[in-house]
PDB file of N, CA and C in Angstrom:
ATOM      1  N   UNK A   1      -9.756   7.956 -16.750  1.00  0.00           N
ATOM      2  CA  UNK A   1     -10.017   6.841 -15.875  1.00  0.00           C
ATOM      3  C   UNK A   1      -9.460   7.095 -14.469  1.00  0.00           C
ATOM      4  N   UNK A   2      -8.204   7.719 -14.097  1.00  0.00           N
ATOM      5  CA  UNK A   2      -7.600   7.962 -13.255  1.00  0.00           C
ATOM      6  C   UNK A   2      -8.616   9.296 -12.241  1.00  0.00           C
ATOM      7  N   UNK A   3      -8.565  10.033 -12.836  1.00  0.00           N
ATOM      8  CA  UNK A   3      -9.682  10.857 -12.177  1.00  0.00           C
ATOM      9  C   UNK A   3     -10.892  10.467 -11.513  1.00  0.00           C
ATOM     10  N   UNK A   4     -11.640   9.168 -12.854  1.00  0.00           N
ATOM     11  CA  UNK A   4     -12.789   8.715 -11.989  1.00  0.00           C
ATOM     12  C   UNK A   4     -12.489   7.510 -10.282  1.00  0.00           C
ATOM     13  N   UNK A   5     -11.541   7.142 -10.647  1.00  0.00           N
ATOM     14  CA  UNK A   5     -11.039   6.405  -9.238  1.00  0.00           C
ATOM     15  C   UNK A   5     -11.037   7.331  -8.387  1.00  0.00           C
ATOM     16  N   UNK A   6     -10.143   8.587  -8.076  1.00  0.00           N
ATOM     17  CA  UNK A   6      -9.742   9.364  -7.564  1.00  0.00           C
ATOM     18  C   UNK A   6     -11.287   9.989  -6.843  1.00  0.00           C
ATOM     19  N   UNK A   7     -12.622  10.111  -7.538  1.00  0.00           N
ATOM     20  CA  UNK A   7     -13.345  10.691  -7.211  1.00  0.00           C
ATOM     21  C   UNK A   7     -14.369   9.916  -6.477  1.00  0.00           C
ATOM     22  N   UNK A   8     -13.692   8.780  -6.442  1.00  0.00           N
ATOM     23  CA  UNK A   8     -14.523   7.508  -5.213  1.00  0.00           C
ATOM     24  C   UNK A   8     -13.848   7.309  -3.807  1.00  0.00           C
ATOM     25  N   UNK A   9     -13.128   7.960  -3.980  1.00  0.00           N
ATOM     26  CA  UNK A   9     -12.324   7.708  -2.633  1.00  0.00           C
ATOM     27  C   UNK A   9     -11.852   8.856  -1.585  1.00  0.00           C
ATOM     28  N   UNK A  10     -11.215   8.727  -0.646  1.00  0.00           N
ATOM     29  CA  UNK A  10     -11.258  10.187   0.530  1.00  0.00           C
ATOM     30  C   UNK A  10      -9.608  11.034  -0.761  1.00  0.00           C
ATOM     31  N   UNK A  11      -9.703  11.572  -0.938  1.00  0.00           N
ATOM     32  CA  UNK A  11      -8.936  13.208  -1.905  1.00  0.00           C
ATOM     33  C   UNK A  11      -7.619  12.371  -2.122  1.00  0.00           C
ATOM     34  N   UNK A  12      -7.890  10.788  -2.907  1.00  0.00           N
ATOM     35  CA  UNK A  12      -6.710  10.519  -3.093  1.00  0.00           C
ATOM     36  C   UNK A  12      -5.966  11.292  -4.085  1.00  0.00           C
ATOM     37  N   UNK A  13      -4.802  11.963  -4.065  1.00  0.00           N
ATOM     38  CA  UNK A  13      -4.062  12.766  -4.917  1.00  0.00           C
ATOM     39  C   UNK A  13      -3.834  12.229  -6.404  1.00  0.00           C
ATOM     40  N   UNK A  14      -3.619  12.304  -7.891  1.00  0.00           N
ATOM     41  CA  UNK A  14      -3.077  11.608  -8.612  1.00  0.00           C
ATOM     42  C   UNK A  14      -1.572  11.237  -8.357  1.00  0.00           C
ATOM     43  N   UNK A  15      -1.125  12.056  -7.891  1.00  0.00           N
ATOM     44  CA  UNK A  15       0.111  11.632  -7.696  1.00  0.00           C
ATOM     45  C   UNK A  15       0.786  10.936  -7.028  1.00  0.00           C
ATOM     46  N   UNK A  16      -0.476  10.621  -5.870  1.00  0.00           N
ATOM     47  CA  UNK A  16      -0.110   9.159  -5.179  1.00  0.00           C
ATOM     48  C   UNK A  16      -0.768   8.079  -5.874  1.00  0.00           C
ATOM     49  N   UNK A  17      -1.912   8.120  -6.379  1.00  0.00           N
ATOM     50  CA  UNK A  17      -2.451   6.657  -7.150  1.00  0.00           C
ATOM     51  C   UNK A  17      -1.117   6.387  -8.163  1.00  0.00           C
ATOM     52  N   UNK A  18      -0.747   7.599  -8.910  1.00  0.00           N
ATOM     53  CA  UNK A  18       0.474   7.039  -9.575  1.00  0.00           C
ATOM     54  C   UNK A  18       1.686   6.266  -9.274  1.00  0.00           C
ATOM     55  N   UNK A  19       1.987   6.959  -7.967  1.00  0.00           N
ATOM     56  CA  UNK A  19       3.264   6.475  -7.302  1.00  0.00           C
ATOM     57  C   UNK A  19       2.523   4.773  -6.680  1.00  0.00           C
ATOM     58  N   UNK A  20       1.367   4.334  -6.497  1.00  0.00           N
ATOM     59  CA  UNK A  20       1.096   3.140  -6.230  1.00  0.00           C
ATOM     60  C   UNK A  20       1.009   2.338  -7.457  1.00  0.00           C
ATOM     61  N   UNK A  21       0.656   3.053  -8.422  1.00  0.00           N
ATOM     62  CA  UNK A  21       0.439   2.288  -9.455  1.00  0.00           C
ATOM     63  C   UNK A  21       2.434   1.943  -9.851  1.00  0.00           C
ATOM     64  N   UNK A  22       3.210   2.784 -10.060  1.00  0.00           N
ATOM     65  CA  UNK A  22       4.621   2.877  -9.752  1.00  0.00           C
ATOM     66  C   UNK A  22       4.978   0.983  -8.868  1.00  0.00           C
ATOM     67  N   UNK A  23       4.580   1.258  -8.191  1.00  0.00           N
ATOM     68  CA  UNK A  23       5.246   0.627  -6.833  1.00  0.00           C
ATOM     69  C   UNK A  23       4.571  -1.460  -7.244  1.00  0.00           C
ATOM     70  N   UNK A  24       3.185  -1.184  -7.479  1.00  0.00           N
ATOM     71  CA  UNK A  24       2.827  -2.283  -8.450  1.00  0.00           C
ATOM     72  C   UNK A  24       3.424  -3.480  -9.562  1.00  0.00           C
ATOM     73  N   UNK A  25       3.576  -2.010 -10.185  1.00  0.00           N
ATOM     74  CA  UNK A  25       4.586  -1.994 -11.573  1.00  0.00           C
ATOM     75  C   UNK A  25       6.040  -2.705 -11.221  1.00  0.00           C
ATOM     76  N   UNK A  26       6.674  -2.329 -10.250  1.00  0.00           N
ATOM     77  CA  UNK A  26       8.004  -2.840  -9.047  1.00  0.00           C
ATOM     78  C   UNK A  26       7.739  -3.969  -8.973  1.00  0.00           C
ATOM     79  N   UNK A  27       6.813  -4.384  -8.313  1.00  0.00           N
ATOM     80  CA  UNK A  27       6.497  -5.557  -7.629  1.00  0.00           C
ATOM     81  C   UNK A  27       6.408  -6.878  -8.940  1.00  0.00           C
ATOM     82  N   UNK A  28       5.708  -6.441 -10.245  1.00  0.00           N
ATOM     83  CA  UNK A  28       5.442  -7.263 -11.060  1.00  0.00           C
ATOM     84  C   UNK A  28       6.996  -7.404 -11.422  1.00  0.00           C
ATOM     85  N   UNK A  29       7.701  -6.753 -12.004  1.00  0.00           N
ATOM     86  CA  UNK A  29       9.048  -6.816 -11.972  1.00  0.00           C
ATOM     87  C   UNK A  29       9.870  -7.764 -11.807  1.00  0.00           C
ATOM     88  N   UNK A  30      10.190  -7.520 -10.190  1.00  0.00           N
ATOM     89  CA  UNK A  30      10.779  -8.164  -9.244  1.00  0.00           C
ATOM     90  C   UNK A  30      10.097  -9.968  -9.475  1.00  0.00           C
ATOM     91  N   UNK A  31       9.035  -9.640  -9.462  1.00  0.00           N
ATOM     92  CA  UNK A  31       8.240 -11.180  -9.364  1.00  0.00           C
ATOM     93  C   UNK A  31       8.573 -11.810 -10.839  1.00  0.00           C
ATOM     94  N   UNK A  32       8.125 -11.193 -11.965  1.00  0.00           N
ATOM     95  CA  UNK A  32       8.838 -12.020 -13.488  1.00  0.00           C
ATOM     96  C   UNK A  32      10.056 -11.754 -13.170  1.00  0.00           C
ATOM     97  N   UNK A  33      10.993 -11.279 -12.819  1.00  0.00           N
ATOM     98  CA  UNK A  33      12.628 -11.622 -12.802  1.00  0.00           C
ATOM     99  C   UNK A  33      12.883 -13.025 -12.025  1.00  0.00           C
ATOM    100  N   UNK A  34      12.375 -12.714 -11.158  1.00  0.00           N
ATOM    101  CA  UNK A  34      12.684 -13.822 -10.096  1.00  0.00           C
ATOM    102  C   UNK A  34      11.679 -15.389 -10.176  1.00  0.00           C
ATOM    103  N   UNK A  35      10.863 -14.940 -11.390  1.00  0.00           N
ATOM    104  CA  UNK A  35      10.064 -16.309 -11.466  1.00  0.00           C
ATOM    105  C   UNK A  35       8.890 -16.645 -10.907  1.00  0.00           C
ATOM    106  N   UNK A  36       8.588 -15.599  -9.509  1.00  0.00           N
ATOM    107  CA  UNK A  36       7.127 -16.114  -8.520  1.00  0.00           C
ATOM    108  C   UNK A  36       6.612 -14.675  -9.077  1.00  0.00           C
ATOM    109  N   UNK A  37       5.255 -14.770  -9.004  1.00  0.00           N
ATOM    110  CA  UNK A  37       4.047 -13.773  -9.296  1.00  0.00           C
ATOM    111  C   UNK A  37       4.047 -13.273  -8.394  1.00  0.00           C
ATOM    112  N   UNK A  38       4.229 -11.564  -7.897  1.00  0.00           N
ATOM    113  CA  UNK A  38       4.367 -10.806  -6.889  1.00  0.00           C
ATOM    114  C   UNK A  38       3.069 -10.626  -6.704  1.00  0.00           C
ATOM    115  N   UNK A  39       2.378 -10.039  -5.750  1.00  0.00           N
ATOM    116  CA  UNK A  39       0.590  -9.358  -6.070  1.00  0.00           C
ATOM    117  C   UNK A  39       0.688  -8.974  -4.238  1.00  0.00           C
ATOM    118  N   UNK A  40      -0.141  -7.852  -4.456  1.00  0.00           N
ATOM    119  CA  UNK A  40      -0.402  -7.048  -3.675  1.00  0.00           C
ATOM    120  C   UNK A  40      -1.991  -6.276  -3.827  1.00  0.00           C
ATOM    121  N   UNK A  41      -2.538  -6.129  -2.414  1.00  0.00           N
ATOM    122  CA  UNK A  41      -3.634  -5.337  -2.539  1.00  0.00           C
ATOM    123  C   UNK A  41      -3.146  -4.062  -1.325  1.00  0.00           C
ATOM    124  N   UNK A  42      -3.745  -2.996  -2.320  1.00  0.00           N
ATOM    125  CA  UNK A  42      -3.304  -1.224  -2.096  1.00  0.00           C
ATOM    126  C   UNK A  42      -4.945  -0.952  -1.428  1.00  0.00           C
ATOM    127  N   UNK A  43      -5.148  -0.720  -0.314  1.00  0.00           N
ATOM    128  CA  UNK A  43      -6.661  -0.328  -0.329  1.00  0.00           C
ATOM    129  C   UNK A  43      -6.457   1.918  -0.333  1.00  0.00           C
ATOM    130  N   UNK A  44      -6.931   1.944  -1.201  1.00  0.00           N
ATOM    131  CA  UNK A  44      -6.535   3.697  -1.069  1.00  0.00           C
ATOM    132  C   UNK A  44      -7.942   4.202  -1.231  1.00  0.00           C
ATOM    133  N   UNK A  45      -7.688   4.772   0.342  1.00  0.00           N
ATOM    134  CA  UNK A  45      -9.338   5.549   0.389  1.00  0.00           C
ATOM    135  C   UNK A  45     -10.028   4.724   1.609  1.00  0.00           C
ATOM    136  N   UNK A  46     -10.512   5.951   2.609  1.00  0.00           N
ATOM    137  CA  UNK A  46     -10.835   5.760   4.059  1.00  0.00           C
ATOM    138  C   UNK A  46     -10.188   5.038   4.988  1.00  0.00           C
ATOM    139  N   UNK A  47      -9.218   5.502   4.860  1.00  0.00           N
ATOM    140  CA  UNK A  47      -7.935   5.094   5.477  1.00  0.00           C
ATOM    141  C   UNK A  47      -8.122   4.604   7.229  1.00  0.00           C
ATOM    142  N   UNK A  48      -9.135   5.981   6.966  1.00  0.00           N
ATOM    143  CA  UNK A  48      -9.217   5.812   8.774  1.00  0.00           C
ATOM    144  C   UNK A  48     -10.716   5.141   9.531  1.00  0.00           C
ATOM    145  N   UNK A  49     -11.111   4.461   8.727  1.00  0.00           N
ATOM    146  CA  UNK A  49     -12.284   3.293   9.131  1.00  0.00           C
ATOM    147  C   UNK A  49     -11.748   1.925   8.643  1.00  0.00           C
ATOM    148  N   UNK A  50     -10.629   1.924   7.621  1.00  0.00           N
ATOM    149  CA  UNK A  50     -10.415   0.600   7.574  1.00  0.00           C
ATOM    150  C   UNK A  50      -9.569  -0.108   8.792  1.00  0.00           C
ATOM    151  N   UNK A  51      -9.205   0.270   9.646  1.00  0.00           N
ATOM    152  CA  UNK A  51      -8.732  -0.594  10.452  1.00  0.00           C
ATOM    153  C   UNK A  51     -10.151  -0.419  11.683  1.00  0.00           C
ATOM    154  N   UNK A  52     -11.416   0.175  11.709  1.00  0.00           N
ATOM    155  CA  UNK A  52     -12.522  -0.505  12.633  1.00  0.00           C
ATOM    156  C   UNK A  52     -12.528  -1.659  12.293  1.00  0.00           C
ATOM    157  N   UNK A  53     -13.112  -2.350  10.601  1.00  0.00           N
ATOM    158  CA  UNK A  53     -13.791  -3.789  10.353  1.00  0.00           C
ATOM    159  C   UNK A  53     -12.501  -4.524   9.802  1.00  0.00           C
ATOM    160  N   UNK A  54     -11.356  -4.431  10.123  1.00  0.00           N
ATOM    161  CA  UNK A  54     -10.297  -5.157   9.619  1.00  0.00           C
ATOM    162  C   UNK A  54      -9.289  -5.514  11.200  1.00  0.00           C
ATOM    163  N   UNK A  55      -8.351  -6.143  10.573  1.00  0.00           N
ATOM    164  CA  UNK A  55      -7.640  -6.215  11.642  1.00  0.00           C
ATOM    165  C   UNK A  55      -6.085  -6.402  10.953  1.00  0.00           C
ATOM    166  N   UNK A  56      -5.154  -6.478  12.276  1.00  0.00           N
ATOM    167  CA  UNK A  56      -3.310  -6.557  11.427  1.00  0.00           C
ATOM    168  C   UNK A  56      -3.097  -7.994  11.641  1.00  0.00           C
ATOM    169  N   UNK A  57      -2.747  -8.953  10.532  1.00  0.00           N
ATOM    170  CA  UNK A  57      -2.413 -10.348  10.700  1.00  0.00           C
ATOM    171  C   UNK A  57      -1.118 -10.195  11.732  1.00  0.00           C
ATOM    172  N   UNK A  58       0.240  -9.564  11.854  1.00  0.00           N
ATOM    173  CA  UNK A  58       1.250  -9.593  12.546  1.00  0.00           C
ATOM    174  C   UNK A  58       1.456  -8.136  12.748  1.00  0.00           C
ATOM    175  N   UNK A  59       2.306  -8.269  13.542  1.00  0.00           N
ATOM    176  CA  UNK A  59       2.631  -6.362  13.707  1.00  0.00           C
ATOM    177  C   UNK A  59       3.106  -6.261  12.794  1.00  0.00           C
ATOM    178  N   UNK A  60       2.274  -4.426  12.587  1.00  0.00           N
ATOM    179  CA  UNK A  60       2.581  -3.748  11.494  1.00  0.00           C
ATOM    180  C   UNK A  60       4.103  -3.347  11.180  1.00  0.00           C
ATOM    181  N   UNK A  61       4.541  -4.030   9.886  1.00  0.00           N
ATOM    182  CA  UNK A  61       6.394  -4.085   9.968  1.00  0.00           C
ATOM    183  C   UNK A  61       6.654  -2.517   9.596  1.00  0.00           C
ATOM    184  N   UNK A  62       5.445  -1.836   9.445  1.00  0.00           N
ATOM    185  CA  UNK A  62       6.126  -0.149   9.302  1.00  0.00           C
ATOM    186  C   UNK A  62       6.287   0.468  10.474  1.00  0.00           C
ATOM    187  N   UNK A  63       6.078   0.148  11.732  1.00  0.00           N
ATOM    188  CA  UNK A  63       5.873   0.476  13.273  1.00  0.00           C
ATOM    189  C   UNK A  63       7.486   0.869  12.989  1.00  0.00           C
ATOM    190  N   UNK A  64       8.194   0.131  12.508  1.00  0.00           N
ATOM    191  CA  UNK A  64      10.026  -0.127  12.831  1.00  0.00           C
ATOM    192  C   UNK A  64      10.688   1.401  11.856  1.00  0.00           C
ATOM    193  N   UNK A  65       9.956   1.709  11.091  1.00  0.00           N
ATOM    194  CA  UNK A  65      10.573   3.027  10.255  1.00  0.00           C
ATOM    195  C   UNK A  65      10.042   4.271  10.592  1.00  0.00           C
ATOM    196  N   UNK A  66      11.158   5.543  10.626  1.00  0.00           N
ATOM    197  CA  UNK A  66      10.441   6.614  10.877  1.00  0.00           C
ATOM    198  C   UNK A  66       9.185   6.993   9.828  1.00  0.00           C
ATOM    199  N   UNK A  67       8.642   8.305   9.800  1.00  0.00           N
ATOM    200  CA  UNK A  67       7.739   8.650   9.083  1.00  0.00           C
ATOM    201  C   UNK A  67       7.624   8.784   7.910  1.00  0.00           C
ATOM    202  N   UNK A  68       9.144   9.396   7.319  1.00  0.00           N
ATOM    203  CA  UNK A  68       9.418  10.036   5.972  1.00  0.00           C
ATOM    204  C   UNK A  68       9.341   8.354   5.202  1.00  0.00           C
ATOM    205  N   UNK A  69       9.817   7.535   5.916  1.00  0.00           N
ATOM    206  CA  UNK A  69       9.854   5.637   5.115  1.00  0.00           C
ATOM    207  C   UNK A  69       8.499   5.219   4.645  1.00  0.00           C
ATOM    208  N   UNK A  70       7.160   5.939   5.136  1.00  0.00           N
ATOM    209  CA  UNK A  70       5.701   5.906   4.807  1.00  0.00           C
ATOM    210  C   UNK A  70       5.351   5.674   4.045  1.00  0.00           C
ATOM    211  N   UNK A  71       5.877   6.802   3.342  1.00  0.00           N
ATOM    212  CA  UNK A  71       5.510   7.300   1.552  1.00  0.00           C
ATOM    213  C   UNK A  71       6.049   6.520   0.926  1.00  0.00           C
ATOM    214  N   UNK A  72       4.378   6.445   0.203  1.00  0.00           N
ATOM    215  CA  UNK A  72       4.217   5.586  -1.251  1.00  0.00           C
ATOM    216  C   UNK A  72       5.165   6.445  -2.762  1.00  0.00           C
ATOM    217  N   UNK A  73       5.104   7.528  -2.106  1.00  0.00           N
ATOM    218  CA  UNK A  73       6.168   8.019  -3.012  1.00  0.00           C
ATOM    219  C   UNK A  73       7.787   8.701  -3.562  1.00  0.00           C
ATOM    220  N   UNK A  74       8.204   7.822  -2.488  1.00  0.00           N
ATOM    221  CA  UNK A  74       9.464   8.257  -1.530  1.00  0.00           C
ATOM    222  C   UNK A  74      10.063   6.759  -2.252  1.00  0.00           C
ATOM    223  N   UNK A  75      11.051   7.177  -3.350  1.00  0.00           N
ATOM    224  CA  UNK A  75      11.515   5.631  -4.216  1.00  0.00           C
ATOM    225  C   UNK A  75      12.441   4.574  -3.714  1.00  0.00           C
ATOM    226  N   UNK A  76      13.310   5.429  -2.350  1.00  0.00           N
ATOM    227  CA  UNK A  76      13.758   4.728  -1.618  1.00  0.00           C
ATOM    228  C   UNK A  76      13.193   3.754  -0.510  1.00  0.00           C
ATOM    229  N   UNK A  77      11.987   3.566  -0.622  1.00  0.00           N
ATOM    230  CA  UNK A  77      11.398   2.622   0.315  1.00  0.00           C
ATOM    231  C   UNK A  77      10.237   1.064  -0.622  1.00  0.00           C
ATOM    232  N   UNK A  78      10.200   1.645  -2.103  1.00  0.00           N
ATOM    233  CA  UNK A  78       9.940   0.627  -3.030  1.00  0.00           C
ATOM    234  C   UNK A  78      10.375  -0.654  -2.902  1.00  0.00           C
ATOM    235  N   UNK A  79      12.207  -1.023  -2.268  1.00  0.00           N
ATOM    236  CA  UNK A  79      12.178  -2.205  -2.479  1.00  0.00           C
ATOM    237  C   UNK A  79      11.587  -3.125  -0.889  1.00  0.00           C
ATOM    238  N   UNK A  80      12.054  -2.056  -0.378  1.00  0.00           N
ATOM    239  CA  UNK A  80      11.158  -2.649   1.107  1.00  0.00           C
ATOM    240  C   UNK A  80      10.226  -2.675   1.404  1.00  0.00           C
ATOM    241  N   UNK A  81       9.009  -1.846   0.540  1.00  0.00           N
ATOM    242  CA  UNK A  81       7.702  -2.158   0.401  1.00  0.00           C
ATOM    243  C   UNK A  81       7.471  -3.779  -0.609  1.00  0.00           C
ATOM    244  N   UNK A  82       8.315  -4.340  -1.350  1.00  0.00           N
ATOM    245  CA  UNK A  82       8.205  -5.079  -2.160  1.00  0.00           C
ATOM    246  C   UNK A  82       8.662  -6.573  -0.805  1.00  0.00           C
ATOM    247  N   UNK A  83       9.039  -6.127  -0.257  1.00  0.00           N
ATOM    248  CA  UNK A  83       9.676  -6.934   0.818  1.00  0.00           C
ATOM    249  C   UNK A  83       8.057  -7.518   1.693  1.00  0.00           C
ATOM    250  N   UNK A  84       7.866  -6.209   1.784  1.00  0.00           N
ATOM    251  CA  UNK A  84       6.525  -6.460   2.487  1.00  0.00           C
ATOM    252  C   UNK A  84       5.558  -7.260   2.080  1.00  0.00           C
ATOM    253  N   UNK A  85       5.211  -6.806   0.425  1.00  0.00           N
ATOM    254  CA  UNK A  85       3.932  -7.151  -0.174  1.00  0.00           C
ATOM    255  C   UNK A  85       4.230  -8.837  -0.071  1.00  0.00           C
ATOM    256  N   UNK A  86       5.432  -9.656   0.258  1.00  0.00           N
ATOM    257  CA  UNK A  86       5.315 -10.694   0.618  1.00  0.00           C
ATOM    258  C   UNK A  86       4.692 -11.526   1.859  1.00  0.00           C
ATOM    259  N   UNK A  87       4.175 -10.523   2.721  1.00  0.00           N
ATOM    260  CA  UNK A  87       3.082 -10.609   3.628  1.00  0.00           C
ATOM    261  C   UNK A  87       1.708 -11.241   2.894  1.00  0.00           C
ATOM    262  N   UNK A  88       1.226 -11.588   3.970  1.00  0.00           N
ATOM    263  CA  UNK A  88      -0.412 -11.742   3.646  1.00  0.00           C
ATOM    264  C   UNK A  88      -0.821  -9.998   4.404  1.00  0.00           C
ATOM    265  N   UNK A  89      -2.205  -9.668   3.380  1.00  0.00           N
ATOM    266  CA  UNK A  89      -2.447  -8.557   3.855  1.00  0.00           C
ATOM    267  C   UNK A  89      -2.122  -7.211   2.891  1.00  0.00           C
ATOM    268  N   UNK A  90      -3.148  -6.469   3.354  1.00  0.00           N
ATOM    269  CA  UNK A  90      -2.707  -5.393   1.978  1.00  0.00           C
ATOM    270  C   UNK A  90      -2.238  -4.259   2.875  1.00  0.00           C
ATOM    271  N   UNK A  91      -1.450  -3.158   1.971  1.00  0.00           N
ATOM    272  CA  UNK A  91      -1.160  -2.234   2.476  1.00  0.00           C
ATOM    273  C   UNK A  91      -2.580  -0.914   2.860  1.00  0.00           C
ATOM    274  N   UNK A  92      -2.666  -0.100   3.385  1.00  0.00           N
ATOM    275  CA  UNK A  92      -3.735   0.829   4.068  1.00  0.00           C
ATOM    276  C   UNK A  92      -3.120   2.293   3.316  1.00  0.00           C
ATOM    277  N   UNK A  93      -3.609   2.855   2.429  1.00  0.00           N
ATOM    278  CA  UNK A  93      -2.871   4.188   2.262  1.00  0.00           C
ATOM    279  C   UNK A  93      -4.103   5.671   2.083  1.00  0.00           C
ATOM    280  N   UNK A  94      -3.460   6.623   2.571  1.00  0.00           N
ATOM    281  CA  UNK A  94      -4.653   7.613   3.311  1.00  0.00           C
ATOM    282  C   UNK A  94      -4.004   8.372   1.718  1.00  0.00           C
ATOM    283  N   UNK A  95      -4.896   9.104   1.807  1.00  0.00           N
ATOM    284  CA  UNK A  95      -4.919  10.479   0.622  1.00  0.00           C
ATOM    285  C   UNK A  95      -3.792  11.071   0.324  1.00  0.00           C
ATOM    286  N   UNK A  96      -3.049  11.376   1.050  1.00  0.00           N
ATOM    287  CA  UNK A  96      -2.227  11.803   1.019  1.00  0.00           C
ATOM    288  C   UNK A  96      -0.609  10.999   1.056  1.00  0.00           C
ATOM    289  N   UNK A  97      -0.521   9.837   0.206  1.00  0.00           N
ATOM    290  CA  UNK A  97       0.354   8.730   0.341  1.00  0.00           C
ATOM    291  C   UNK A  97       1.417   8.068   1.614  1.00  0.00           C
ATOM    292  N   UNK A  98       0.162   8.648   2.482  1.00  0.00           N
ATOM    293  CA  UNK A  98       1.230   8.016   4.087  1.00  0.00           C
ATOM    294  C   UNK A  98       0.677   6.594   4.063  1.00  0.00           C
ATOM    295  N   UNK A  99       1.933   5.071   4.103  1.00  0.00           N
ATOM    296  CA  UNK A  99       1.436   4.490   4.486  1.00  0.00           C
ATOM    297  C   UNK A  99       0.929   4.200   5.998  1.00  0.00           C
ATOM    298  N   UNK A 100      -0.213   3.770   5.900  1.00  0.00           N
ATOM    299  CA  UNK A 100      -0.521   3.576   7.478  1.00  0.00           C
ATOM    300  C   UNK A 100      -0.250   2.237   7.738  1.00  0.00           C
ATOM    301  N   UNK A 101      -0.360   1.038   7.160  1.00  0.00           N
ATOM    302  CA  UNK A 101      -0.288  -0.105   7.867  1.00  0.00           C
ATOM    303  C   UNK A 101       0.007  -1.200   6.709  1.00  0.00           C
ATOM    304  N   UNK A 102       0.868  -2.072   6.703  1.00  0.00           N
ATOM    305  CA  UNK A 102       0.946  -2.996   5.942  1.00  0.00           C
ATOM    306  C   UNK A 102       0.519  -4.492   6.810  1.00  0.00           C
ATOM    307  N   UNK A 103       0.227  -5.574   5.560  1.00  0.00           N
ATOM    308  CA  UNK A 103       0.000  -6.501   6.357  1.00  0.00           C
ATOM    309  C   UNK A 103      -1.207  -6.797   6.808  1.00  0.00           C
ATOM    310  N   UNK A 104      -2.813  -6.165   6.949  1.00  0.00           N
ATOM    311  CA  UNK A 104      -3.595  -5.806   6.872  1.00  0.00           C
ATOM    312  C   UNK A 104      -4.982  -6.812   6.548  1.00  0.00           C
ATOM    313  N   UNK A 105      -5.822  -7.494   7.313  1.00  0.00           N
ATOM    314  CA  UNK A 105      -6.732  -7.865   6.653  1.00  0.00           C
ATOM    315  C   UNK A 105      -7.981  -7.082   6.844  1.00  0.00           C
ATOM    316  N   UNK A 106      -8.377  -7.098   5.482  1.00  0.00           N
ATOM    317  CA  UNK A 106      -9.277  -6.437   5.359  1.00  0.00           C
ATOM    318  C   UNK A 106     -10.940  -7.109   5.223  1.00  0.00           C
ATOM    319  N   UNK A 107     -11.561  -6.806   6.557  1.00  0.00           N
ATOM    320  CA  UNK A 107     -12.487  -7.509   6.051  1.00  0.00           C
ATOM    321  C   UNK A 107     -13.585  -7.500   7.760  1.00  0.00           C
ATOM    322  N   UNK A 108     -14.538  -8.084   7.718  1.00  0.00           N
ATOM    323  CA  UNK A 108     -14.944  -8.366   9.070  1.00  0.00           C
ATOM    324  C   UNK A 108     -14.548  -8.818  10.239  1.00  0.00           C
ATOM    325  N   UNK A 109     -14.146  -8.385  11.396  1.00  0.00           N
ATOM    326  CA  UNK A 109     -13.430  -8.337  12.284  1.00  0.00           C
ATOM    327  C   UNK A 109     -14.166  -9.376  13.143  1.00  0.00           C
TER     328      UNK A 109
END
């Protein structure tokens, strides 16, 4: 199943769909511990046309971290991505698990 996702989208790696699927998994977590339903949308794949027909509800709060803080698979930035997914807006992630933009609407501009 993982493969066939992988083969709809721009060379998302498995090992980043994993590390999102990972980071998900976090989020549900955090949300049954704490009582509120966490949820997040991951758009992975064409990273670099989704911000033509979309737009950023607030500035992008990853502008504030260097590069290496990006990655979807970098475990030290999980809880501050979980921080995020309390935004409206989904996160933007390119093939190669850089995030590009959180916060994110996706949709007709």
């Amino acid at each position: 199943m993982v493969t066939d996702v992988i083969r709809t989208t721009d060379s998302i790696r498995s090992k980043i769909l994993e590390s999102t699927l990972a980071v998900a998994g976090h989020f549900d977590r955090i949300g049954r511990r704490e009582g509120k339903p966490r949820r997040a949308i991951f758009n992975m794949g064409d990273s670099h046309n989704v911000p033509i027909w979309s737009r950023q509800l607030a500035p992008n709060p990853l502008n504030a971290y260097e590069e290496r803080l990006h990655r979807i698979t970098n475990p030290d930035t999980h809880n501050t991505f979980n921080e995020f997914s309390k935004l409206d807006g989904a996160f933007v992630i390119r093939g190669d698990g850089f995030i590009r933009s959180a916060g994110m609407f996706i949709g007709s501009n």
